[in-house]
PDB file of N, CA and C in Angstrom:
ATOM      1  N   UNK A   1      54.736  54.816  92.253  1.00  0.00           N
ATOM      2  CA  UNK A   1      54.154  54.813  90.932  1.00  0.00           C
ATOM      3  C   UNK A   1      53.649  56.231  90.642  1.00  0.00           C
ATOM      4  N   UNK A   2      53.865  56.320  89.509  1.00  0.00           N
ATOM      5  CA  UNK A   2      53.458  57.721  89.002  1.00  0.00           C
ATOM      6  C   UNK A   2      52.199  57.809  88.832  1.00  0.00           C
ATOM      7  N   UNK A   3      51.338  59.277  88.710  1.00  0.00           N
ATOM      8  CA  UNK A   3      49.962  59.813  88.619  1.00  0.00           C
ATOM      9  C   UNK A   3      49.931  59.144  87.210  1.00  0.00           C
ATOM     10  N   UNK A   4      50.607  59.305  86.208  1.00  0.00           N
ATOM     11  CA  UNK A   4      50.088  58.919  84.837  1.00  0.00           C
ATOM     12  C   UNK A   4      50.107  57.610  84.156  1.00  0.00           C
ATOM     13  N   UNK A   5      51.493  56.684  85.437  1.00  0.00           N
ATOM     14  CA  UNK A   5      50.964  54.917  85.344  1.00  0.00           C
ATOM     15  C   UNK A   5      49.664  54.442  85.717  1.00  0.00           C
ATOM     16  N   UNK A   6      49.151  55.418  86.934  1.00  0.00           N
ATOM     17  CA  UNK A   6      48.193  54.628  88.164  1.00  0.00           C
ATOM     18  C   UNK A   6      47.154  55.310  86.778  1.00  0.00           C
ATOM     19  N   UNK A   7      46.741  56.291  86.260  1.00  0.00           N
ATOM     20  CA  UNK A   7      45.837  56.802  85.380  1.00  0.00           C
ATOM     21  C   UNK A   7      46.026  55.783  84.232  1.00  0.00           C
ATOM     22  N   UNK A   8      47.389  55.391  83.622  1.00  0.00           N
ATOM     23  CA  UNK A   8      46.774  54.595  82.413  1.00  0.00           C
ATOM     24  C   UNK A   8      46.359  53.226  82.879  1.00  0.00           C
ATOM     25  N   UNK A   9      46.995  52.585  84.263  1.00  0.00           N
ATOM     26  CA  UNK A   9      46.424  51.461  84.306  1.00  0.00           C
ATOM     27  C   UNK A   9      45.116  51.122  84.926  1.00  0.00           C
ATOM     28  N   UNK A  10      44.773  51.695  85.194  1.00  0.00           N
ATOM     29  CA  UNK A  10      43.180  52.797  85.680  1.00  0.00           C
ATOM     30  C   UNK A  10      42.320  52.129  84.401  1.00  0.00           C
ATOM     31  N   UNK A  11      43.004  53.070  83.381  1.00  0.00           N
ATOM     32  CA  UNK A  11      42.205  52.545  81.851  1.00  0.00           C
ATOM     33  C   UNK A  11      42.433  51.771  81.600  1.00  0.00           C
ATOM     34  N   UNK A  12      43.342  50.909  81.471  1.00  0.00           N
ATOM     35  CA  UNK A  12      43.510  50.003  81.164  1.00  0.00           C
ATOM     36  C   UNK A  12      42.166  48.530  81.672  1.00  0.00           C
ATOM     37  N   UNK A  13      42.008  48.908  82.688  1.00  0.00           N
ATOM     38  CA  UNK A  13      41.024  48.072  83.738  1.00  0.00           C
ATOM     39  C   UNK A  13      39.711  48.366  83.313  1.00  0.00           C
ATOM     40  N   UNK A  14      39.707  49.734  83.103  1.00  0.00           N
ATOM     41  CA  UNK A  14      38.191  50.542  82.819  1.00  0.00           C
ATOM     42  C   UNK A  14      37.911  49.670  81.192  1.00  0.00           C
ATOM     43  N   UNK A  15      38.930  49.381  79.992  1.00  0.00           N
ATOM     44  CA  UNK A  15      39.046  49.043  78.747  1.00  0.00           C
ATOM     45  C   UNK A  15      38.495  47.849  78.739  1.00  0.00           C
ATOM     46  N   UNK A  16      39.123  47.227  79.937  1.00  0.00           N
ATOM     47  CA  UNK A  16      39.292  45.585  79.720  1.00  0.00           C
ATOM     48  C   UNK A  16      36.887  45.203  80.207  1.00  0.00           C
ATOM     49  N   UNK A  17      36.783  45.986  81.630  1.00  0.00           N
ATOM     50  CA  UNK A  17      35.505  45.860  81.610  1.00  0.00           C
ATOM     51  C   UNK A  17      34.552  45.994  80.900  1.00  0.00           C
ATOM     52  N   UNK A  18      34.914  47.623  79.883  1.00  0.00           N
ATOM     53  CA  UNK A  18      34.329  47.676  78.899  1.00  0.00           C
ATOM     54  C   UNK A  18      33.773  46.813  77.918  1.00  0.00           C
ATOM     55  N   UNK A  19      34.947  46.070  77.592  1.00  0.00           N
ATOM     56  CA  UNK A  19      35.551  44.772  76.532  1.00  0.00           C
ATOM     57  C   UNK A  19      34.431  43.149  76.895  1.00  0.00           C
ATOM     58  N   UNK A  20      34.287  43.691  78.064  1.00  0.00           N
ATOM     59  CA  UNK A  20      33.716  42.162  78.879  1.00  0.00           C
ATOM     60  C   UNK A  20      32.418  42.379  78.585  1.00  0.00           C
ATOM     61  N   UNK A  21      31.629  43.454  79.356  1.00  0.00           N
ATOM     62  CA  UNK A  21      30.204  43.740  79.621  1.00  0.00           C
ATOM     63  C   UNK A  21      29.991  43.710  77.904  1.00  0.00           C
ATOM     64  N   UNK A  22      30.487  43.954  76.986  1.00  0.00           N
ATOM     65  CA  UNK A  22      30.601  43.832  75.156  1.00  0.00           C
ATOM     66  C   UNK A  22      30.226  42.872  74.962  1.00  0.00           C
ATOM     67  N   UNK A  23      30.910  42.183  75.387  1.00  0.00           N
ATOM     68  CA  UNK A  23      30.604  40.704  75.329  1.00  0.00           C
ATOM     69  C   UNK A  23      29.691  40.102  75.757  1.00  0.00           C
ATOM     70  N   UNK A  24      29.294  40.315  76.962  1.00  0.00           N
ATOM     71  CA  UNK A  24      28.577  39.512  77.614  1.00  0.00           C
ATOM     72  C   UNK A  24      26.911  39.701  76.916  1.00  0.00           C
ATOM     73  N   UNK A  25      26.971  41.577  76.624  1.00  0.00           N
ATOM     74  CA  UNK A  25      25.921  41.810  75.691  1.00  0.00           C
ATOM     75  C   UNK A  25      25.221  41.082  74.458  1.00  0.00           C
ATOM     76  N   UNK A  26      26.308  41.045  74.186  1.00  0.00           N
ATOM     77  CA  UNK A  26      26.714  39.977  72.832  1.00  0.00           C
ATOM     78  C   UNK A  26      25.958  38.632  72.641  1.00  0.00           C
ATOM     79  N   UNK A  27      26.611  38.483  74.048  1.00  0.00           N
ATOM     80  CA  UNK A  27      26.135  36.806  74.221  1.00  0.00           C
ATOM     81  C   UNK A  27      24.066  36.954  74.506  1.00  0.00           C
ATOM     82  N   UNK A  28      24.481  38.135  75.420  1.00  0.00           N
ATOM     83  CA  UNK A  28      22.518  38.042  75.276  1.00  0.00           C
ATOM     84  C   UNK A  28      21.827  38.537  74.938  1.00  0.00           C
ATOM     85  N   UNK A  29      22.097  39.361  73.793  1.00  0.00           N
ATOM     86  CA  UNK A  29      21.249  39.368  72.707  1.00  0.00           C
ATOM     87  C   UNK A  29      21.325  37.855  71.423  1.00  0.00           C
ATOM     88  N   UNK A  30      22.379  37.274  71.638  1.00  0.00           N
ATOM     89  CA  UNK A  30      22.147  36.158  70.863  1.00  0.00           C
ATOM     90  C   UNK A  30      21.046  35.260  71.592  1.00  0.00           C
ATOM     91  N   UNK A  31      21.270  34.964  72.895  1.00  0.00           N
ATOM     92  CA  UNK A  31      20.054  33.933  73.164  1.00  0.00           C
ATOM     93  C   UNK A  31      19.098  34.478  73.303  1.00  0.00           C
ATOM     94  N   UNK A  32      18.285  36.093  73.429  1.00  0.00           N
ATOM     95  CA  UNK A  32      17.385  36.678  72.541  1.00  0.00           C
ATOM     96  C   UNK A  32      16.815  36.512  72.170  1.00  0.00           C
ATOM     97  N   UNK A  33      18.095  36.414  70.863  1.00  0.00           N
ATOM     98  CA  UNK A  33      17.351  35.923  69.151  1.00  0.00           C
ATOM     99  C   UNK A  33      17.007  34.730  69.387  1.00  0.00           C
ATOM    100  N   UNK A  34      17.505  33.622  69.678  1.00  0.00           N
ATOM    101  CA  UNK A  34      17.394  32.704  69.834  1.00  0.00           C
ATOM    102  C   UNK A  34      16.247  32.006  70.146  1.00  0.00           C
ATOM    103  N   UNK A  35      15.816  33.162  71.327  1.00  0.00           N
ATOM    104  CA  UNK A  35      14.486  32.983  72.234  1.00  0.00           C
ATOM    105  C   UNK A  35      13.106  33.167  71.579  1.00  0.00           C
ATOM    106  N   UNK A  36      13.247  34.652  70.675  1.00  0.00           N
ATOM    107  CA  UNK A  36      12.616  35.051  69.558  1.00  0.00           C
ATOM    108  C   UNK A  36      12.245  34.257  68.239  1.00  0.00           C
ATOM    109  N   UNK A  37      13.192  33.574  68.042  1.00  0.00           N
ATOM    110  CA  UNK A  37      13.135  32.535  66.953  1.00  0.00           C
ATOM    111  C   UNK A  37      12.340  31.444  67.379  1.00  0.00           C
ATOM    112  N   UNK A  38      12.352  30.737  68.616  1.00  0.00           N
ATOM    113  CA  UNK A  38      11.927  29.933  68.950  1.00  0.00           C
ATOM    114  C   UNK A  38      10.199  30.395  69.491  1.00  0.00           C
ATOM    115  N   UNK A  39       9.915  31.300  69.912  1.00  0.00           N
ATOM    116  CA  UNK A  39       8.618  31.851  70.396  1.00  0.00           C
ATOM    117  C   UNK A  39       8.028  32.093  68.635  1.00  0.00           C
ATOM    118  N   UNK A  40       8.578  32.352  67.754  1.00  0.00           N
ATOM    119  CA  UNK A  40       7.965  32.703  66.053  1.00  0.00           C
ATOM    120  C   UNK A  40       7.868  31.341  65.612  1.00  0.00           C
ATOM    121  N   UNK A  41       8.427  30.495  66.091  1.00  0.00           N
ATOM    122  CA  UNK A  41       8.358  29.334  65.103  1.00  0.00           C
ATOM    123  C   UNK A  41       7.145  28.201  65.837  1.00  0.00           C
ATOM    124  N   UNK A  42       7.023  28.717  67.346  1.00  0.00           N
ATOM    125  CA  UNK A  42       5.448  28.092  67.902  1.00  0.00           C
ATOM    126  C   UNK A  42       4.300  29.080  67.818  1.00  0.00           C
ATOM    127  N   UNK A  43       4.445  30.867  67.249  1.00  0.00           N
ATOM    128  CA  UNK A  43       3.512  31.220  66.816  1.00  0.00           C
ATOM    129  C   UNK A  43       2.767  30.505  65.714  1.00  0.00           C
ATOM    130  N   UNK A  44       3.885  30.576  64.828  1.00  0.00           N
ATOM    131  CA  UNK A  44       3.760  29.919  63.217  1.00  0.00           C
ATOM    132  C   UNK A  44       2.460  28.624  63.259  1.00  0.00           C
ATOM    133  N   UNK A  45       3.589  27.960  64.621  1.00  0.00           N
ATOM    134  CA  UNK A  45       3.123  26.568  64.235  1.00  0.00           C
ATOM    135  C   UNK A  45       1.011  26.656  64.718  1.00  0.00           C
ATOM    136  N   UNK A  46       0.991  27.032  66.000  1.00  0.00           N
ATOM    137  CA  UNK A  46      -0.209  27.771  66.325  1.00  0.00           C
ATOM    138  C   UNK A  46      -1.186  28.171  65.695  1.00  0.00           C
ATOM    139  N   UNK A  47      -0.480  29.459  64.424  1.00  0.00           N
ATOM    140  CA  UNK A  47      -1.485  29.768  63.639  1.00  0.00           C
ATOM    141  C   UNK A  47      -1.944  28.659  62.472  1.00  0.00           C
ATOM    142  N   UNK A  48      -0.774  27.731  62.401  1.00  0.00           N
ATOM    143  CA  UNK A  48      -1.159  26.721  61.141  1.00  0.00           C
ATOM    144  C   UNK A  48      -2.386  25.863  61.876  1.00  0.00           C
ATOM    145  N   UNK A  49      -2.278  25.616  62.976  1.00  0.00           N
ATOM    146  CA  UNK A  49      -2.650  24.666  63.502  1.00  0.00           C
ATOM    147  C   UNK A  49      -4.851  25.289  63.585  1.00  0.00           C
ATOM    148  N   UNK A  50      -4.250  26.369  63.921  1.00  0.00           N
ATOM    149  CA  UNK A  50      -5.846  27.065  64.244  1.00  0.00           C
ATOM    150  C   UNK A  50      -6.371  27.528  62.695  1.00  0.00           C
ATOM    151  N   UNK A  51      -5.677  27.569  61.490  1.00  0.00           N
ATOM    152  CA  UNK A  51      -6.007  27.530  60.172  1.00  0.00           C
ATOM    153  C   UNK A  51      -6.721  25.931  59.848  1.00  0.00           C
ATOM    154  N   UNK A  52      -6.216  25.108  59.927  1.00  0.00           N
ATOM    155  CA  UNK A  52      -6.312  23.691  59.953  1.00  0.00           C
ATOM    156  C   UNK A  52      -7.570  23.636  60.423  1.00  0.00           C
ATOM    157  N   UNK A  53      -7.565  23.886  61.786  1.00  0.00           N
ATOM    158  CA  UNK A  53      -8.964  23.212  62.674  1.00  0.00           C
ATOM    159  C   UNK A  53     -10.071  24.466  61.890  1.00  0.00           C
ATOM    160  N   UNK A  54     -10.184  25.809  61.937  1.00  0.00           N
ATOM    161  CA  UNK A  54     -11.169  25.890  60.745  1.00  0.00           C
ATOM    162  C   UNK A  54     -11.651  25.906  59.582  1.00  0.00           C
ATOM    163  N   UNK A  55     -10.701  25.397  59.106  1.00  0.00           N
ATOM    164  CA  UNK A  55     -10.502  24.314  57.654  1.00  0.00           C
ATOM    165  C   UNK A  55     -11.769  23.752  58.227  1.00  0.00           C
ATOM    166  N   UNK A  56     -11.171  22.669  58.588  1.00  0.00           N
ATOM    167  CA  UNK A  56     -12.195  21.162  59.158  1.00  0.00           C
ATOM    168  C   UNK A  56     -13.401  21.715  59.578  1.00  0.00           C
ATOM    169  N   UNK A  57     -13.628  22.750  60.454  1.00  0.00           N
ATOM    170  CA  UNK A  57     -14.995  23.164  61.094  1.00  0.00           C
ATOM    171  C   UNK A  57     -16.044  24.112  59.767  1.00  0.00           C
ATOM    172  N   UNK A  58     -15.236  24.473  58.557  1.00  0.00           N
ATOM    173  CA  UNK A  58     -16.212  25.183  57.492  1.00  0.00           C
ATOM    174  C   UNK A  58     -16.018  23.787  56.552  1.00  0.00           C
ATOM    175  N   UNK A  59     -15.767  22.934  56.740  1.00  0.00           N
ATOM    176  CA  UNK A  59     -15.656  22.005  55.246  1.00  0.00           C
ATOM    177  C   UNK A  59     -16.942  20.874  56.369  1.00  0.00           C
ATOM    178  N   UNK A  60     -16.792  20.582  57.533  1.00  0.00           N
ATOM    179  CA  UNK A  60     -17.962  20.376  58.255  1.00  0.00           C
ATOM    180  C   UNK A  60     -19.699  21.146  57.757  1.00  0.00           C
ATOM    181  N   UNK A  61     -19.110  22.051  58.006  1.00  0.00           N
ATOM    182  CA  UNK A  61     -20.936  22.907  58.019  1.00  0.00           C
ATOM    183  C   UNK A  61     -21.047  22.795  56.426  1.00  0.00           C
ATOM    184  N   UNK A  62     -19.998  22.843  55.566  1.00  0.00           N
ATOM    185  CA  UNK A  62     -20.508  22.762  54.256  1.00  0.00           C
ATOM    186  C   UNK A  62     -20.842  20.849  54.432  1.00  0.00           C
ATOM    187  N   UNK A  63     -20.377  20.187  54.394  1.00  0.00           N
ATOM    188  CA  UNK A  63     -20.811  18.630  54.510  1.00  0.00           C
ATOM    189  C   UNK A  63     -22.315  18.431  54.975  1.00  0.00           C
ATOM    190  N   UNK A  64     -22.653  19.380  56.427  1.00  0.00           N
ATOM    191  CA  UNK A  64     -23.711  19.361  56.525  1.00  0.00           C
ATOM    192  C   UNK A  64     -24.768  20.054  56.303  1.00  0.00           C
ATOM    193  N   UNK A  65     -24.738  21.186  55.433  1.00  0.00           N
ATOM    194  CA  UNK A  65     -25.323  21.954  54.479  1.00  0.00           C
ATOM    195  C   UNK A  65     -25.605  21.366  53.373  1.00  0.00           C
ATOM    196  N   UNK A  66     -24.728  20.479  52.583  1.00  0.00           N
ATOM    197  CA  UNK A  66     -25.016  19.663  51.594  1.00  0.00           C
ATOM    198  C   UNK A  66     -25.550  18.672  52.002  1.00  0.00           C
ATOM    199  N   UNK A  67     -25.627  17.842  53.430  1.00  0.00           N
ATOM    200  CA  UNK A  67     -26.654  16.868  53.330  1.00  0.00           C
ATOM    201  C   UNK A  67     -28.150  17.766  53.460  1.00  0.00           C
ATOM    202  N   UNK A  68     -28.154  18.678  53.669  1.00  0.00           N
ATOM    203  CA  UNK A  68     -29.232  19.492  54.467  1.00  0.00           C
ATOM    204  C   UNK A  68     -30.110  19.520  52.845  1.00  0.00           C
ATOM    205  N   UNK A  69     -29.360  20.216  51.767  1.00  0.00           N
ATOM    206  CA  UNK A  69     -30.145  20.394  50.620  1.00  0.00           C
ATOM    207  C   UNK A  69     -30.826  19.003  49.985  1.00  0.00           C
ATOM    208  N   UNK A  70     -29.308  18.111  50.076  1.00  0.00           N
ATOM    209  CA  UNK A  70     -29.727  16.475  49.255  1.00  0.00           C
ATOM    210  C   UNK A  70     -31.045  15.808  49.519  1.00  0.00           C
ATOM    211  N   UNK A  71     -31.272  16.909  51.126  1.00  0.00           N
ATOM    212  CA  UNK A  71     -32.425  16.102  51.731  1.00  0.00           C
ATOM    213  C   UNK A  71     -33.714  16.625  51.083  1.00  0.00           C
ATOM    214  N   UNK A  72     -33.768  17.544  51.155  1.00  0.00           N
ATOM    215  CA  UNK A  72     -34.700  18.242  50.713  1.00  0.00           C
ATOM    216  C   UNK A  72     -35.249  18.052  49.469  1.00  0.00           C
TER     217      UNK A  72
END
């Protein structure tokens, strides 16, 4: 075999790995995102959740601020 078969099929091999590790990149940056999406959407839920509970804990102290005056 010649210097310039064994060299292109050389590249050829070097192309094809290239082509793969591309891919494989590919693939994990999608589950990533994926991962990312899923960690934002239990931030989300988290912050709704800790909005909520001091909702309830200032509509509390006002409830008992207003019995506090009624009393008076």
């Amino acid at each position: 075999m010649a210097l310039k078969d064994l060299l292109a099929a050389g590249t050829g091999r070097l192309a094809d790995r290239i082509t793969t590790a591309g891919d494989e990149a590919g693939d994990r940056a999608d589950d990533v995102a994926w991962r990312v999406e899923k960690l934002s959407d239990r931030a989300a839920e988290r912050l709704g959740d800790y909005a909520a509970g001091a909702s309830r804990r200032v509509a509390n102290r006002l409830v008992r601020l207003g019995e506090r005056v009624a009393g008076r």
